[in-house]
N, C-alpha and C. Protein backbone atom coordinates (compact mmCIF):
# COMPACT_ATOMS: atom_id res chain seq x y z
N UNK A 1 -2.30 -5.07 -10.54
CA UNK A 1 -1.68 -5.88 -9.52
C UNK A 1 -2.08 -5.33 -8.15
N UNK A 2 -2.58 -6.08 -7.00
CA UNK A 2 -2.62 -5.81 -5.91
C UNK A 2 -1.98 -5.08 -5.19
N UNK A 3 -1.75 -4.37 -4.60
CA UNK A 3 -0.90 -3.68 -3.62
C UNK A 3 -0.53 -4.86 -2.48
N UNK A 4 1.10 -5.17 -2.03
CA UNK A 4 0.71 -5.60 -0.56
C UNK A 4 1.02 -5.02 0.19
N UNK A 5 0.09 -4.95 1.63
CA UNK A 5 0.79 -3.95 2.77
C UNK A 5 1.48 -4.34 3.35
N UNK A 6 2.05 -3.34 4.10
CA UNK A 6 3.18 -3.48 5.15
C UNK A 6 3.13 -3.23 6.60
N UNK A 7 3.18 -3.46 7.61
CA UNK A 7 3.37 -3.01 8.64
C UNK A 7 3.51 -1.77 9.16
N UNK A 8 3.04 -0.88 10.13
CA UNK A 8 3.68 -0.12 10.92
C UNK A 8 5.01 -0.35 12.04
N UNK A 9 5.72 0.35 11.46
CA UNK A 9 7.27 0.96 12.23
C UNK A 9 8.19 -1.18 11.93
N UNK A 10 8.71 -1.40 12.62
CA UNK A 10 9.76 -2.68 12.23
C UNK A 10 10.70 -2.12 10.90
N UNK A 11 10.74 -3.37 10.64
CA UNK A 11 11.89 -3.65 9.40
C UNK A 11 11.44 -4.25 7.96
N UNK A 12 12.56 -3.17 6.97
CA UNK A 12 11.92 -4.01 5.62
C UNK A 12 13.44 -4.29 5.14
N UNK A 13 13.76 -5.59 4.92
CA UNK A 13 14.34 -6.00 4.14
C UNK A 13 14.48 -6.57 2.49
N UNK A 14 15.50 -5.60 2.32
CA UNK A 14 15.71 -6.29 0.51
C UNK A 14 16.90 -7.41 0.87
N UNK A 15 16.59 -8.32 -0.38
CA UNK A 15 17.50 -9.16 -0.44
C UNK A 15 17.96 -8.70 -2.07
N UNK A 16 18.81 -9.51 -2.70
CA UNK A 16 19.85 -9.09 -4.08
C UNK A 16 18.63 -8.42 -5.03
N UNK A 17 17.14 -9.31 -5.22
CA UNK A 17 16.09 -8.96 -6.23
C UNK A 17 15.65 -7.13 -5.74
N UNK A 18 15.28 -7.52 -4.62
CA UNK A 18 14.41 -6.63 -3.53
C UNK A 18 15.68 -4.98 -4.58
N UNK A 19 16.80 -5.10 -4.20
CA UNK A 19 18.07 -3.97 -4.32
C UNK A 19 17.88 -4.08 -6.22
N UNK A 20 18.08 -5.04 -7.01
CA UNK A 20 18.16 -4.77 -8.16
C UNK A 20 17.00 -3.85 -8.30
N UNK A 21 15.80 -3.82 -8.35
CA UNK A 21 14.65 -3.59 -8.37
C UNK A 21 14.52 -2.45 -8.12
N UNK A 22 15.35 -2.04 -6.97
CA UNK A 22 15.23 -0.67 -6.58
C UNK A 22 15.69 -0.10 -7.61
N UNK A 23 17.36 -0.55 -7.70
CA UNK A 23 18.01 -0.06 -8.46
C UNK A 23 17.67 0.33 -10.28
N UNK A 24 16.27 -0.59 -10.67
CA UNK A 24 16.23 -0.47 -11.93
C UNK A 24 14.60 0.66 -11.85
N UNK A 25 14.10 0.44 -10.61
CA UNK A 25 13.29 1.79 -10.39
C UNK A 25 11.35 1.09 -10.53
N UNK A 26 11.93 -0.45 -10.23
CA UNK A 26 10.71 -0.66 -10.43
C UNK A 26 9.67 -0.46 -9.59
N UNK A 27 8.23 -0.49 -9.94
CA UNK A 27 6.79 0.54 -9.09
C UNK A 27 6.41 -0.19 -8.46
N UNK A 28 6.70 -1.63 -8.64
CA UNK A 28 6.35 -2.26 -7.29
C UNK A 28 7.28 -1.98 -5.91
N UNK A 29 8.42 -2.34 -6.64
CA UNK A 29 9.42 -1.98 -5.19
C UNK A 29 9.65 -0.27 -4.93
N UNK A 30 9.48 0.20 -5.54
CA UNK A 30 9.96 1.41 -5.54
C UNK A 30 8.65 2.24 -4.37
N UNK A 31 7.22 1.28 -4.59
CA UNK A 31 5.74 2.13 -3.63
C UNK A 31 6.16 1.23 -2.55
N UNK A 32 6.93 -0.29 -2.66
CA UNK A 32 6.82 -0.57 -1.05
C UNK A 32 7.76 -0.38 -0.37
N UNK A 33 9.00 0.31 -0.54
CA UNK A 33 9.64 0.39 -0.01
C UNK A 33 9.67 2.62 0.21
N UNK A 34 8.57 3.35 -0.72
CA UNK A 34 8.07 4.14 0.06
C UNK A 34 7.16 4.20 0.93
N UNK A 35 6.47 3.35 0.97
CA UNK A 35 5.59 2.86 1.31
C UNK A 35 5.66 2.86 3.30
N UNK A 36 6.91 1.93 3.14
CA UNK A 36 7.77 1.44 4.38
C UNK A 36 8.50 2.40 5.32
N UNK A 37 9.02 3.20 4.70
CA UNK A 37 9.76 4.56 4.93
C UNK A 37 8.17 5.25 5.58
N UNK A 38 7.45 5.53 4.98
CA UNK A 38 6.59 6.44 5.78
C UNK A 38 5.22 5.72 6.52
N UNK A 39 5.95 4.30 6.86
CA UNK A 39 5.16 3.86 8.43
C UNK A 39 6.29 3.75 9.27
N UNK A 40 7.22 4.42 9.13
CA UNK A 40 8.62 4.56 10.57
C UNK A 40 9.27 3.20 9.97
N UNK A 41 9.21 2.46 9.15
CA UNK A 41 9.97 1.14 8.74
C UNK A 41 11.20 1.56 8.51
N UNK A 42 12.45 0.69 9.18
CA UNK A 42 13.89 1.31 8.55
C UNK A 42 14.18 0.01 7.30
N UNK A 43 14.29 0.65 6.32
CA UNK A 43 14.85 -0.24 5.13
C UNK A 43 16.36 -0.49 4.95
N UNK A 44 16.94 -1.92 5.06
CA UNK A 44 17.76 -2.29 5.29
C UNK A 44 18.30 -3.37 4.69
N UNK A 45 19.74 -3.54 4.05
CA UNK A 45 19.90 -4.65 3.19
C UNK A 45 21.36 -5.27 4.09
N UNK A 46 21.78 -6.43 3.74
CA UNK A 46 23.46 -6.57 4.15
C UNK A 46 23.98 -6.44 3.17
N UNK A 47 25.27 -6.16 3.81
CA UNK A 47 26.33 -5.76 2.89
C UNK A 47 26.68 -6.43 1.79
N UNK A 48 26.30 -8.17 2.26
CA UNK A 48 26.53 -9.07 0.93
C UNK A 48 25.92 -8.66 -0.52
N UNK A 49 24.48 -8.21 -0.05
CA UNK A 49 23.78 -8.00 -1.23
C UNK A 49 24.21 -7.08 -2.34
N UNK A 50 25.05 -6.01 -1.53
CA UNK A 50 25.94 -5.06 -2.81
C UNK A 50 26.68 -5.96 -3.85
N UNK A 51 27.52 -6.52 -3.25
CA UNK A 51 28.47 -7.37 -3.77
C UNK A 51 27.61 -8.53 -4.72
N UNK A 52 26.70 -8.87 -4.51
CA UNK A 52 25.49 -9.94 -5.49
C UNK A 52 24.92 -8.64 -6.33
N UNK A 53 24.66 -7.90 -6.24
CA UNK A 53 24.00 -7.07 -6.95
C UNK A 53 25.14 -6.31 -8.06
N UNK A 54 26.14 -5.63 -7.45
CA UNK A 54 26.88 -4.79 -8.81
C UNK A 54 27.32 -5.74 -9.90
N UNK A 55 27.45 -5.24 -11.17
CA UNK A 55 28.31 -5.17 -11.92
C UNK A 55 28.41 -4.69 -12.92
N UNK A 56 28.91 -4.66 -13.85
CA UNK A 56 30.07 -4.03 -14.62
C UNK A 56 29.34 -2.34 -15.21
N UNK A 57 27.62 -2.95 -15.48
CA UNK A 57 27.05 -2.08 -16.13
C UNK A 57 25.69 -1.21 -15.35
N UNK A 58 26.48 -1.67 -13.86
CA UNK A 58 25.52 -1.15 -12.51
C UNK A 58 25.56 0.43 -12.59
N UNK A 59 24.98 1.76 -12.46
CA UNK A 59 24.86 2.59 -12.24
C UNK A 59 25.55 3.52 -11.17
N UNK A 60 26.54 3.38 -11.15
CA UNK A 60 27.06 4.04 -10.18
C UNK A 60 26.57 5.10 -8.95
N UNK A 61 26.22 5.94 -9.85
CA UNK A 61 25.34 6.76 -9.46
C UNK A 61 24.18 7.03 -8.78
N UNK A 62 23.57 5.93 -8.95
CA UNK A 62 22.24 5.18 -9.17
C UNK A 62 22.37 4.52 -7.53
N UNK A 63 23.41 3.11 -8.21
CA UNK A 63 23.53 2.77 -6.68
C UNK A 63 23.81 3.99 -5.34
N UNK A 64 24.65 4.68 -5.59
CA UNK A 64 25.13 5.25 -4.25
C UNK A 64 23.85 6.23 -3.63
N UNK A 65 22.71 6.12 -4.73
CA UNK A 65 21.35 7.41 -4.60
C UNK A 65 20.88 6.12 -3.50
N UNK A 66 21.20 5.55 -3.63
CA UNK A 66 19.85 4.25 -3.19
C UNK A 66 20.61 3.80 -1.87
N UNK A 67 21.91 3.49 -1.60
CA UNK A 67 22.45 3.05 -0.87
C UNK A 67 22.37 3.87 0.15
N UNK A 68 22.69 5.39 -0.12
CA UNK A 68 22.78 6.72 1.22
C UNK A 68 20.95 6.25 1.30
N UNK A 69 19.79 5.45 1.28
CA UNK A 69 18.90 5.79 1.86
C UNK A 69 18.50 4.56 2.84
N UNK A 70 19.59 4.03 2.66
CA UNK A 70 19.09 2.08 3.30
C UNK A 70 20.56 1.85 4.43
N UNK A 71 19.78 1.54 5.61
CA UNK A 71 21.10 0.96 6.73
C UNK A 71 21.46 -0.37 5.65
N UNK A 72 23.20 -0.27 5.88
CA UNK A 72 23.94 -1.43 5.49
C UNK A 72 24.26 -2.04 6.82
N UNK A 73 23.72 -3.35 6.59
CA UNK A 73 24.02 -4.60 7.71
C UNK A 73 25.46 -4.93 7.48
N UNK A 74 26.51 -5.07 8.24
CA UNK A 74 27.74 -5.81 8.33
C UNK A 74 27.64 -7.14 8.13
N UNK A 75 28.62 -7.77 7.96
CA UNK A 75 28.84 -8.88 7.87
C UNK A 75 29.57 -9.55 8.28
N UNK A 76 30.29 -9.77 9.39
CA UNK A 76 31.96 -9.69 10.45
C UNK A 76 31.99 -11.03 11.04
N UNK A 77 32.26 -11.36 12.03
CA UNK A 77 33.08 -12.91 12.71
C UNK A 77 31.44 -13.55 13.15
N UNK A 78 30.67 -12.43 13.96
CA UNK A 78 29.32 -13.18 15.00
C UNK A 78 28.79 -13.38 13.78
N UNK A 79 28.31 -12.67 12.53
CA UNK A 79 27.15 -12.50 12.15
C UNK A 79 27.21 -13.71 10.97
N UNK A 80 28.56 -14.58 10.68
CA UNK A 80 28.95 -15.45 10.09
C UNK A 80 28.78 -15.96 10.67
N UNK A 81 29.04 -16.47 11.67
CA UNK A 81 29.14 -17.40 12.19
C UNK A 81 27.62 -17.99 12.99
N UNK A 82 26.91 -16.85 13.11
CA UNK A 82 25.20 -17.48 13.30
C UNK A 82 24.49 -17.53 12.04
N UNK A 83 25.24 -17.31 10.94
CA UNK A 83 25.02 -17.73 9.56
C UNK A 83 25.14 -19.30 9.30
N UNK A 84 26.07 -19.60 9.57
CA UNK A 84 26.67 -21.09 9.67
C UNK A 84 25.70 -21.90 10.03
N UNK A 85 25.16 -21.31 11.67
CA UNK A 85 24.68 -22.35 12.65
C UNK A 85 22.88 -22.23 11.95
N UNK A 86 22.59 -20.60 11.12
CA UNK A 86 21.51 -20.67 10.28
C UNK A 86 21.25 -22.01 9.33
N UNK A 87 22.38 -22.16 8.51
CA UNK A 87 22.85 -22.90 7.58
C UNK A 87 22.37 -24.17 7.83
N UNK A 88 22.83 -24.31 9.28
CA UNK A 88 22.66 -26.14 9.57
C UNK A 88 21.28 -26.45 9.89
N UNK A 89 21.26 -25.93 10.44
CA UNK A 89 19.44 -25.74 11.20
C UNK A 89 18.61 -25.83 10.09
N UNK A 90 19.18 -25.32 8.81
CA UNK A 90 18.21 -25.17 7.45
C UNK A 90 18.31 -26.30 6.90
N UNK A 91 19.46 -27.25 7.15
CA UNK A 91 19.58 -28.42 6.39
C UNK A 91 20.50 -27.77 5.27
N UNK A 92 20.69 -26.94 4.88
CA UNK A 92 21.54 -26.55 3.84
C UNK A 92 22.88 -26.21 3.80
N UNK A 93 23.55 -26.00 2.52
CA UNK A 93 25.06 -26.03 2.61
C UNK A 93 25.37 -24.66 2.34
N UNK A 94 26.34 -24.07 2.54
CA UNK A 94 26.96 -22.98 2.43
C UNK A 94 27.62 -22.28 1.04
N UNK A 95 27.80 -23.64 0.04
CA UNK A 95 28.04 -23.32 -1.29
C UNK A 95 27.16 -22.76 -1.71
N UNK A 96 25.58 -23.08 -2.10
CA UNK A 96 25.03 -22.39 -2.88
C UNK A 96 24.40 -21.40 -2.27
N UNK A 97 23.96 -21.59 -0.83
CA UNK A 97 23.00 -20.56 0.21
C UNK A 97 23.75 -19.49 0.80
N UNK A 98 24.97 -19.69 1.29
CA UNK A 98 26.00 -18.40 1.94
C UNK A 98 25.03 -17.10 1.64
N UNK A 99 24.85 -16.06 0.54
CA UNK A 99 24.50 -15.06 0.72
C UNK A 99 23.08 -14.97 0.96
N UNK A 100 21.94 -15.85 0.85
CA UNK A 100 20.71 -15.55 1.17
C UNK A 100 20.47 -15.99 3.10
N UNK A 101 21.81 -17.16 3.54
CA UNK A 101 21.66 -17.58 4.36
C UNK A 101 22.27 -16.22 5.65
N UNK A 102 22.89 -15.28 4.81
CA UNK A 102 23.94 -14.03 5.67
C UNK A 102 22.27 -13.02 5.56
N UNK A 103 21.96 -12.50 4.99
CA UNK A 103 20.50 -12.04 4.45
C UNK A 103 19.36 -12.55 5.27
N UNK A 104 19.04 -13.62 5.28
CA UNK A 104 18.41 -13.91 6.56
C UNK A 104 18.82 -13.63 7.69
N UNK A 105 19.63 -14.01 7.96
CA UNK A 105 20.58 -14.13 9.63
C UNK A 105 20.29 -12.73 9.63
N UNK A 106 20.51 -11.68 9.25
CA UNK A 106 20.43 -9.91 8.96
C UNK A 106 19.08 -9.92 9.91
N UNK A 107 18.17 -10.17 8.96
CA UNK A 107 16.79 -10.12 8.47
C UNK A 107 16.21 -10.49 10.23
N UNK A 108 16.67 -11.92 10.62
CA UNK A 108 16.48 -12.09 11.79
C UNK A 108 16.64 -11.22 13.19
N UNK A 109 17.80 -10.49 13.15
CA UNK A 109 18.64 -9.57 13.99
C UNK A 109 17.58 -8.04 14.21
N UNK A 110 16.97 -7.75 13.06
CA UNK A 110 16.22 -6.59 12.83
C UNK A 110 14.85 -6.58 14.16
N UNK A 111 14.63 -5.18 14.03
CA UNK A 111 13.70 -5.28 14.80
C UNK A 111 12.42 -4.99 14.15
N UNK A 112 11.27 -6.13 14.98
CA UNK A 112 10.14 -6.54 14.59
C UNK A 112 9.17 -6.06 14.45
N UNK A 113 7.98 -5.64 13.56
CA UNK A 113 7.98 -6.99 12.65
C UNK A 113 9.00 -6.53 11.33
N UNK A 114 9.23 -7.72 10.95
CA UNK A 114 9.92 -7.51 9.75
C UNK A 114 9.47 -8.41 8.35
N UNK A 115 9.71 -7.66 7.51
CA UNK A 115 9.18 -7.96 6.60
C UNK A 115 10.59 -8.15 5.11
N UNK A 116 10.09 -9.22 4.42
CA UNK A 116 11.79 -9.15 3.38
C UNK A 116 10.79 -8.99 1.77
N UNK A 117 11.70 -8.07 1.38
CA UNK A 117 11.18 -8.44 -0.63
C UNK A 117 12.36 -9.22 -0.90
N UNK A 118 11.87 -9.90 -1.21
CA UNK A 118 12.34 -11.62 -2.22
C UNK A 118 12.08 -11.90 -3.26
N UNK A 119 12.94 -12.65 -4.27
CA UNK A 119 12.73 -13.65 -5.28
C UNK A 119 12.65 -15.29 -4.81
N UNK A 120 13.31 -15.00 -3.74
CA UNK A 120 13.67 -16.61 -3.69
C UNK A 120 12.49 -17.16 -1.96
N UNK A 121 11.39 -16.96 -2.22
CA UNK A 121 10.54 -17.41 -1.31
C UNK A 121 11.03 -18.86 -0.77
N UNK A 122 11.12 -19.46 -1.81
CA UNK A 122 11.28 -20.45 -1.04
C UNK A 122 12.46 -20.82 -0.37
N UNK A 123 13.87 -20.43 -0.19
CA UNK A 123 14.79 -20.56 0.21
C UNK A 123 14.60 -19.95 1.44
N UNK A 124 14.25 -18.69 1.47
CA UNK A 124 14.15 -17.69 2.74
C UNK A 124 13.11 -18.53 3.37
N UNK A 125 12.00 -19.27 3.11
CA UNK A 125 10.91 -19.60 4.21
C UNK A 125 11.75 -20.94 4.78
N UNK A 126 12.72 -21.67 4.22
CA UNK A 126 13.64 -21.95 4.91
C UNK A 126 14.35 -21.80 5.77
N UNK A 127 15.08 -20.67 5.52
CA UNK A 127 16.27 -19.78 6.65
C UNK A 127 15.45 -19.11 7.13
N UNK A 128 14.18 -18.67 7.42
CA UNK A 128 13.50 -17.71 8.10
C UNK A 128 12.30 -18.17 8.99
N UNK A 129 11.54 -19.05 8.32
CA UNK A 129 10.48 -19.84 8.85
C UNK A 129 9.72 -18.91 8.78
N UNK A 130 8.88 -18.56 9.84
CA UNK A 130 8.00 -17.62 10.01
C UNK A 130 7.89 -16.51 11.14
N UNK A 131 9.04 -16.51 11.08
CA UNK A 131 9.88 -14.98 11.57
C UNK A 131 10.00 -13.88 10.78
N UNK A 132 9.94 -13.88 9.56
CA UNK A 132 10.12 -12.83 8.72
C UNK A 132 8.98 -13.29 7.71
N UNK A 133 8.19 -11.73 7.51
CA UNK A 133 7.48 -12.10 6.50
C UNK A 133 7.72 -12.00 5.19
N UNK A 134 7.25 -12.98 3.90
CA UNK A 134 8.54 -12.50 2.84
C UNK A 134 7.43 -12.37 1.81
N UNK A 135 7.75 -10.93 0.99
CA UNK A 135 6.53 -10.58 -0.11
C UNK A 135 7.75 -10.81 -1.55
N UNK A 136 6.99 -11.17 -2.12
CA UNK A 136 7.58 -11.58 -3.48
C UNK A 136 7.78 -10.52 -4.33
N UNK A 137 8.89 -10.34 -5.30
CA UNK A 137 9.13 -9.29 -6.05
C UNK A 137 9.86 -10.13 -7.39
C-alpha cells in the first residue's frame, strides 16, 4: 500500500475510524499519525469522537495511552452552534450527521493546513469542502 504524506507543522485530525484505528494499533494509522507528530503536526480529535468510539469492550487502558497523546477539542454552546449553521450550509440534518458535522466544525477551527483520517469521505467533503484535506482509513 502506498504511503500518503502529510504536511509540515498544521493539523491532523481523527474522526471516530481515524481513533478506533489508533486504538486497535493499526500501521496505517498508527505511521500517519507518527508520521504527523514528527513534522510539528498537533493531532487532535473532539470530544464527541470518544463518546462514538468507546464501548463496553474498549481498552481502557489503551484508550487513556492514546488519549494523554492527542488535544481533545470541546464541544460547548459556540462550537454547537457553528455546528448547526455547518449543518445547514451542508444541506444536511442533524439526526444522522451531528457527530461528523461537530468533527468537522473542530477540524475547521484548527490551524492550517489540516488534514482529517476518515471513513466517511464522502460526508466530510461535504461539511468540509476543500478546507480540510481528508485521507481515507
Amino acid at each position: 500500500m502506498a504511503r500518503r504524506k502529510l504536511s509540515h507543522e498544521g493539523t491532523l485530525v481523527l474522526d471516530s475510524e481515524g481513533l478506533s484505528k489508533l486504538l486497535a494499533d493499526d500501521e496505517q494509522v498508527v505511521a500517519l499519525v507518527a508520521e504527523a507528530r514528527s513534522r510539528g503536526m498537533e493531532v487532535v480529535i473532539s470530544a464527541l469522537t470518544i463518546i462514538e468510539v468507546v464501548h463496553a469492550r474498549t481498552n481502557k487502558s489503551r484508550l487513556n495511552w492514546a488519549l494523554s497523546g492527542l488535544r481533545v477539542v470541546a464541544v460547548g454552546d459556540e462550537e454547537a452552534r457553528a455546528t448547526s449553521k455547518l449543518l445547514i450550509g451542508a444541506g444536511l440534518h442533524g439526526h444522522k450527521y451531528a457527530i461528523d458535522a461537530a468533527v468537522a466544525e473542530a477540524a475547521l477551527r484548527q490551524h492550517r493546513p489540516v488534514a482529517m483520517l476518515t471513513s466517511d469521505i464522502d460526508d466530510m467533503v461535504k461539511l468540509c469542502g476543500d478546507r480540510v484535506r481528508l485521507v481515507a482509513v
